[in-house]
Each structure stands twice: as C-alpha cells, then as structure tokens.
Protein backbone atom coordinates (compact mmCIF):
# COMPACT_ATOMS: atom_id res chain seq x y z
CA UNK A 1 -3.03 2.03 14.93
CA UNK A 2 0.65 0.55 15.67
CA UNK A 3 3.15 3.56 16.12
CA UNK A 4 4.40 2.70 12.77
CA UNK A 5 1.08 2.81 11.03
CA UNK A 6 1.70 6.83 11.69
CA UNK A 7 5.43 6.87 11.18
CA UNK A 8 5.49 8.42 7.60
CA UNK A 9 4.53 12.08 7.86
CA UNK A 10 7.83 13.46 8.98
CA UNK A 11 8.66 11.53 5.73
CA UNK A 12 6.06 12.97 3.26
CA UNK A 13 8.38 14.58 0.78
CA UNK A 14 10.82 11.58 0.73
CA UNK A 15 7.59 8.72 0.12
CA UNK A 16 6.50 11.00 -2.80
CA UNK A 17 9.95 11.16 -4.58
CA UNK A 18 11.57 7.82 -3.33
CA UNK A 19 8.47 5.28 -3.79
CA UNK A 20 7.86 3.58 -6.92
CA UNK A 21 4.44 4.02 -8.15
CA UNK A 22 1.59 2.05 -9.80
CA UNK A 23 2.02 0.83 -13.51
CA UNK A 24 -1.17 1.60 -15.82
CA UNK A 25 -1.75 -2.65 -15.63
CA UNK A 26 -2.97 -2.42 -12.30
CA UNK A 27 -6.00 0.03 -13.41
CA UNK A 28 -6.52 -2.29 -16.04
CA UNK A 29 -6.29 -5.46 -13.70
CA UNK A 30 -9.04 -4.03 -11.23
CA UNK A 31 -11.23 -2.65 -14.03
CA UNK A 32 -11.37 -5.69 -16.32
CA UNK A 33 -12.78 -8.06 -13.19
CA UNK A 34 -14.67 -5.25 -12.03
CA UNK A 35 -16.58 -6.39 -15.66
CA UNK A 36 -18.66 -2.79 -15.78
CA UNK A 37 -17.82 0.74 -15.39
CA UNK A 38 -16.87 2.32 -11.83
CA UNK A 39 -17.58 5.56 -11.31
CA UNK A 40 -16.50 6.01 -7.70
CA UNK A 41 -14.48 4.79 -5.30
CA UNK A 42 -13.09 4.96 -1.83
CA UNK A 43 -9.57 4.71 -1.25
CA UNK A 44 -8.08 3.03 2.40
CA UNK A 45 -4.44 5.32 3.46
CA UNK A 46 -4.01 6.94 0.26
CA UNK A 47 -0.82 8.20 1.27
CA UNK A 48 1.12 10.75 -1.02
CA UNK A 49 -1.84 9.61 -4.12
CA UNK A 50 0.93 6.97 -5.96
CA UNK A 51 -2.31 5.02 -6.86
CA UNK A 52 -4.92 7.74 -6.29
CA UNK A 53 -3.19 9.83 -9.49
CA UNK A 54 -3.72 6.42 -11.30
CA UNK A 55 -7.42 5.27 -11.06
CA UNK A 56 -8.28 9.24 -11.29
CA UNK A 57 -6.80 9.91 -14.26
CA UNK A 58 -9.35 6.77 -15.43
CA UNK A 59 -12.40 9.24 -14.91
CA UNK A 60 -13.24 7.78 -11.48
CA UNK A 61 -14.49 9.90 -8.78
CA UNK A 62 -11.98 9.03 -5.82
CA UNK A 63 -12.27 10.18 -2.19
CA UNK A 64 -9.08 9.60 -0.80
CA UNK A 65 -8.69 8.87 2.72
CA UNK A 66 -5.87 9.05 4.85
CA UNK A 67 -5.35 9.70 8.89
CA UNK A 68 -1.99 11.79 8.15
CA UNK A 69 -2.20 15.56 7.71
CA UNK A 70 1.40 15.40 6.19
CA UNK A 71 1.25 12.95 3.82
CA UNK A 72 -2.60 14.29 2.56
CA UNK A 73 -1.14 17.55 2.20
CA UNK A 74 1.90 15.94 -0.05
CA UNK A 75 -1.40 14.15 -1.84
CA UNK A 76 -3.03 17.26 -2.73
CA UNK A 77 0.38 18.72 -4.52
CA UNK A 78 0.00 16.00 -6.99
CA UNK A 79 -3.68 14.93 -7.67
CA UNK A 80 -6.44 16.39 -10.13
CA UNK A 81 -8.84 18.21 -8.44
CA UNK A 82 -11.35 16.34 -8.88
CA UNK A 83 -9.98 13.71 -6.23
CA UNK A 84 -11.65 14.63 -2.86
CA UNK A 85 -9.60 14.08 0.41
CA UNK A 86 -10.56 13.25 3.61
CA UNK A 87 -8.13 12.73 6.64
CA UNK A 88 -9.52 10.25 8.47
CA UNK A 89 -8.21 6.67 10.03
CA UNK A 90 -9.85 3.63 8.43
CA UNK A 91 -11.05 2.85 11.58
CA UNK A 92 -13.49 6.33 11.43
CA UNK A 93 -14.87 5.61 8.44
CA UNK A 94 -18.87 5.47 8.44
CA UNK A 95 -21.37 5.09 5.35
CA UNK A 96 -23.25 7.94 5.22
CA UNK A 97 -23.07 12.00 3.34
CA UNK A 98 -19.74 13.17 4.90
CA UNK A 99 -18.01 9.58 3.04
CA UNK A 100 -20.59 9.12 0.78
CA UNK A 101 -22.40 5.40 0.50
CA UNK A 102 -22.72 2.56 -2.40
CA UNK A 103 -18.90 3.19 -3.74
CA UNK A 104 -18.26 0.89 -6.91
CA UNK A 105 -14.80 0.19 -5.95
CA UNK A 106 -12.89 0.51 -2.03
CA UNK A 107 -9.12 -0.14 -2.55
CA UNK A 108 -6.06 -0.10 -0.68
CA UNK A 109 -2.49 0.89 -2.03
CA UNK A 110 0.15 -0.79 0.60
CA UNK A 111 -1.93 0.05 3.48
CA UNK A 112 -4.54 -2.47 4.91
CA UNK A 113 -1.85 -4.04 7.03
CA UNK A 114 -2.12 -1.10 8.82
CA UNK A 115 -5.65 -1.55 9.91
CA UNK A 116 -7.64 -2.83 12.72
CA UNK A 117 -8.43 -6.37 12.09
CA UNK A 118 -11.40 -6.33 14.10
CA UNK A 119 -14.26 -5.84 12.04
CA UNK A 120 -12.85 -5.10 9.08
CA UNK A 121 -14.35 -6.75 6.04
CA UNK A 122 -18.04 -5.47 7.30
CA UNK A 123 -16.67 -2.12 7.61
CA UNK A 124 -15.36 -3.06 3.93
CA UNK A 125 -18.45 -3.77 3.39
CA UNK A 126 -20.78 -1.17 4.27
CA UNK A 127 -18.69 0.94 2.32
CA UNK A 128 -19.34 -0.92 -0.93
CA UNK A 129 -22.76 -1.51 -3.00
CA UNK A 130 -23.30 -4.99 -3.37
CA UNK A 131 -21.48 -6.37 -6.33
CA UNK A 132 -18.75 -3.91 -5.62
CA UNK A 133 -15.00 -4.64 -5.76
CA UNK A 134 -12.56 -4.35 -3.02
CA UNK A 135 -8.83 -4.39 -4.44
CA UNK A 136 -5.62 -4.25 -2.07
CA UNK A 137 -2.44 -4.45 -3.76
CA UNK A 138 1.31 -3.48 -2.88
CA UNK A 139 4.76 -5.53 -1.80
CA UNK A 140 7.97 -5.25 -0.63
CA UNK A 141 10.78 -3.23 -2.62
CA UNK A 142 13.93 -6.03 -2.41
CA UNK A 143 16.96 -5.94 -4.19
CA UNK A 144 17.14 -8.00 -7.21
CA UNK A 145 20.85 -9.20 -6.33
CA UNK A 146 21.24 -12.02 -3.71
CA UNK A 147 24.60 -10.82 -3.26
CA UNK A 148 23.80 -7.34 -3.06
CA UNK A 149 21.21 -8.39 -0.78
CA UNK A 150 22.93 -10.53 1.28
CA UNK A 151 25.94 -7.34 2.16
CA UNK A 152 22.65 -5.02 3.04
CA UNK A 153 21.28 -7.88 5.42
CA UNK A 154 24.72 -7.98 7.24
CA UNK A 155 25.30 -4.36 7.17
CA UNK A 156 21.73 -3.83 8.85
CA UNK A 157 22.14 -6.71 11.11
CA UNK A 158 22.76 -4.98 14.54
CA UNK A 159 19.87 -2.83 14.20
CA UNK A 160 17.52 -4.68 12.49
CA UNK A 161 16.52 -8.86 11.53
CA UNK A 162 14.24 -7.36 9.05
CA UNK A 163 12.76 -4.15 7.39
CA UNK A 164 9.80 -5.94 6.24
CA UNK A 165 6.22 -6.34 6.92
CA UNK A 166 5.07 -9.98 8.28
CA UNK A 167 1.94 -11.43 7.31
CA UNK A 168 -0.65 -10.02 9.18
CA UNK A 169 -2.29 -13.37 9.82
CA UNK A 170 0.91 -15.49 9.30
CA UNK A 171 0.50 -17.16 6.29
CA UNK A 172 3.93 -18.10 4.82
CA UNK A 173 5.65 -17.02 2.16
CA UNK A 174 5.34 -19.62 -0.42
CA UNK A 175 1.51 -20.16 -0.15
CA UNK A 176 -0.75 -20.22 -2.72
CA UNK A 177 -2.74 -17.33 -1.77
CA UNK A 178 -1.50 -14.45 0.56
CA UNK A 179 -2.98 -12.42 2.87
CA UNK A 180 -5.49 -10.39 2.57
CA UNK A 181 -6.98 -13.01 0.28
CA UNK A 182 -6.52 -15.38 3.62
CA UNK A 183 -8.55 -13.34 5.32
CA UNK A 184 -11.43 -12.82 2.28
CA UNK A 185 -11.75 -16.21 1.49
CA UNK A 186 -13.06 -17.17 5.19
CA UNK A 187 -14.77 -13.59 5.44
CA UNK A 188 -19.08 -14.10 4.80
CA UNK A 189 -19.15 -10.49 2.98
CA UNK A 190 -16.95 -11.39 0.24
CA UNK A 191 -16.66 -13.98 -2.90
CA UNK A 192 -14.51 -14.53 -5.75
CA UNK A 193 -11.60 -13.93 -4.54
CA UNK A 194 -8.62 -14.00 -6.99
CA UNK A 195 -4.92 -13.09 -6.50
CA UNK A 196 -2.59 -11.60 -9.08
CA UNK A 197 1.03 -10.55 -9.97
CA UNK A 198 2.47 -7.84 -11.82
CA UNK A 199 5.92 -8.23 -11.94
CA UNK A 200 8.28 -5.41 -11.54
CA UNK A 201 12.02 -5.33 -12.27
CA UNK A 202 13.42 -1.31 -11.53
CA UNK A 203 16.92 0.00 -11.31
CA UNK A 204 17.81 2.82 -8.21
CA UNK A 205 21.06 4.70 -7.82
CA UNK A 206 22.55 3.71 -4.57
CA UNK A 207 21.29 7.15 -2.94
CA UNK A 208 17.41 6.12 -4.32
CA UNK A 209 17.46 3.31 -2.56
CA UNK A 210 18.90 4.68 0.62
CA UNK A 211 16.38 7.22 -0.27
CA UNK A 212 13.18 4.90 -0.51
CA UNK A 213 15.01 2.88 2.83
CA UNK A 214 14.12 5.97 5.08
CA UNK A 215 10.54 5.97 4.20
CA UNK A 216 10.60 2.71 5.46
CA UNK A 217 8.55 2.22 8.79
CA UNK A 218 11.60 -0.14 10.28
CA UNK A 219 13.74 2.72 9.95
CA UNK A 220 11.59 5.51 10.24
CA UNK A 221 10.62 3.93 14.21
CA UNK A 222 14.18 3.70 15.15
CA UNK A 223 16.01 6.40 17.30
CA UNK A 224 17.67 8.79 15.19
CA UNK A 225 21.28 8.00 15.96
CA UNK A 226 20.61 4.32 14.88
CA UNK A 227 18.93 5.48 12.13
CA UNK A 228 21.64 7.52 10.99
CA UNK A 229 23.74 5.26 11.42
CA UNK A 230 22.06 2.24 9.99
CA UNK A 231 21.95 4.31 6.74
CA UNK A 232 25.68 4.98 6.50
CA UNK A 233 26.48 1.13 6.78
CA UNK A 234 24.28 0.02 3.92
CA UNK A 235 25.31 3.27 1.59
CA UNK A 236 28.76 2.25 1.95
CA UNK A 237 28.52 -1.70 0.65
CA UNK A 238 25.84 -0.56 -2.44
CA UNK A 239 26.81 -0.49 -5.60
CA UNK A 240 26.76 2.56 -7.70
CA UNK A 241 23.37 1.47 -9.22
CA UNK A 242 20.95 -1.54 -7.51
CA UNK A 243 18.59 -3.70 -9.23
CA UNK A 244 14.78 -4.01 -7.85
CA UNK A 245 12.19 -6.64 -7.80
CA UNK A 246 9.27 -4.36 -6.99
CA UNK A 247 6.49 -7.62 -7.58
CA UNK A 248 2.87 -6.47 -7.14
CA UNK A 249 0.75 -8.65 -5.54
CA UNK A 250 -3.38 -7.79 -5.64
CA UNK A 251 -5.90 -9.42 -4.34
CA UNK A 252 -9.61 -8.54 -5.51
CA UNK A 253 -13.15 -9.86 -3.76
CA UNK A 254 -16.56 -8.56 -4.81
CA UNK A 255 -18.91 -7.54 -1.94
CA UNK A 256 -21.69 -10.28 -1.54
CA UNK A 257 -25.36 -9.05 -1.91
CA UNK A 258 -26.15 -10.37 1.08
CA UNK A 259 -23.39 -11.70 3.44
C-alpha cells in the first residue's frame, strides 16, 4: 500500500472528530437496490467506523476491516458491540472461518483507492455470495466558495498543486460514470452497475476545516515543518465560518453468479 494509504493513524483522534460522516440516505441507497434483506457484511478500511456505526445500527452483522491498529482502536470507542473488527490490509483478506464467507453486502467508505488494483474485483468477489452487492462510496470535502477556494489554492501553492485524490484509473472529472464504476463495468464478476449522488452542503468553523485538512493524506505525508506551516497560511485567509460541498458519490455492482 502507497505510504499514504497508512498515513492516518498518528491522526486517529482528529479523523474521528474532524470527518463528516454518512447521512442515513446512504443506508437506504444501498439497501433499496440491494432489493432483499442483508444480514452481513464485510467492510474494506473501515477507518474510525463513520459508515460502520451507520449500516450497524440497521441490524447488520458487520466485520470491519482495517490494516491500522490506531484508527481500529479509535473504531472500537464508537461502534456497538456487535460490529466485529479485524485489522487486516485488503490485500490479506481470504474467504474462509477467520473472515467468514457468502457476505450479503462488501462495501467501502473512502477507501478502495487505497487498494491493490491487481486482482481486485475477484478478491471482491470471493468475498461475496452470488447476487451480493458491493457498494463504494465517498468524495472530496471542497469548499463551497470559489473565492474562498481560490485564496486556499494560493495559500497552499508552494507546498502543494493539490490535496486531492486522482482517479485511480484516470477517468476525468466530468464523465458520466466515475471510477470505481470504470473499473466494474469492464470487470467479468460484476453487473448492474449504477452510480449515485447524495448531495451534501455543510458549514465548518475555520479551525474545523483546518481541523479535517490535517487528516488529509497530502498533508499528513509532508515533513512536519511544511506541514506546520502549510496550515498557518490557509488559517490565516479563512473566513470565520466556510461553506462545504461534501457530494457523495456511490457506485453499487452485484456479484455475478458465475463470472
């Protein structure tokens, strides 16, 4: 996994109070094409639970994984019991007792670009029964005001072009379907593919945002100096109080009975 793939621990605290989480409509959104009940599922870097908390609190059995000591343990502060947690890399993952085999639903919360591209829809795959979903949902937190934007984009200039994530298979912007969906459409294991967005407008104090900004993987890679520093230049051009266009974007496939 890319060394920013594993940059959040130090940050476990900070991701838990200073990222937005999931709005009920995205349960609802995965369970009405799902079309039947789901009983269990598998979730792909759960991270601090944001989503985990959500689909649990729906009566389904969720084994959360996630390859980050730190962040699981944040996880475990704020999930029913009932969730079961597992720190293990995507990558590890295997059907079979320790994972269990035949979930109803595998999802990811902001984390598939993370993983290893190389085999991974039949890894999807095996973990699903056929006629299962796979869901994979998140997007960038960007501030509502061009202007407001366009002061943070100079301020952060000299350190960074960008804090966000490209496409992992670099599809553009403005295309019909993003990735993953890309990637599921062409993928043999998968069909019915559909794409969906919840749209999201929040409003941060000035130190929130800064706050969410250094649980950031951009930042969090940097050295610590120019992180510091990086931090200072955008707190001093924000207003008092930022709008955000937090847009969800999910994409949902159902597992093929044979691929």
């Amino acid at each position: 996994m890319p060394d920013r793939a594993l940059s959040f621990g130090v940050m476990a605290e900070a991701y838990e109070r200073f990222r937005p989480g999931y709005p009920a409509e995205l349960v609802d959104l995965v369970m009405t094409y799902a079309g039947r009940p789901v009983p269990s599922a598998l979730e792909i870097g759960a991270g601090t639970g944001k989503a985990t908390r959500l689909f649990a609190r729906q009566g389904v059995a969720v084994t959360a994984t996630e390859p980050d000591g730190a962040m699981l343990a944040e996880l475990r502060k704020h999930v029913p019991t009932s969730v079961r947690t597992v720190q293990a890399a995507f990558e590890d993952l295997r059907p079979g007792p320790r994972y269990g085999r035949g979930y109803g639903l595998v999802y990811a919360a902001a984390a598939l670009h993370w993983t290893d591209p190389e085999g991974r829809w039949a890894r999807v795959a095996s973990l699903l029964e056929p006629g299962g979903v796979f869901a994979s949902f998140g997007g960038p937190v960007r501030l509502a005001d061009p202007a407001v934007e366009e002061v943070v984009r100079t301020a952060r200039a000299p350190f960074l072009e960008s804090d966000e994530i490209p496409s992992p298979d670099g599809t553009p912007p403005g295309y019909d379907i993003q990735w993953p969906g890309t990637e599921l459409r062409r993928s043999a294991w998968f069909t019915d593919v559909q794409q969906a967005v919840i749209e999201r407008r929040l409003t941060m104090s000035a130190g929130d945002y800064v706050g969410h900004l250094s649980t950031v993987s951009a930042y969090l890679v940097l050295p610590a100096p120019a992180r510091e520093q990086v931090f200072r230049r955008i707190a001093r051009v924000l207003p008092e109080r930022v709008g955000i266009a937090a847009d969800i974007t999910a994409h949902l496939a159902r597992r093929r009975h044979e691929p």
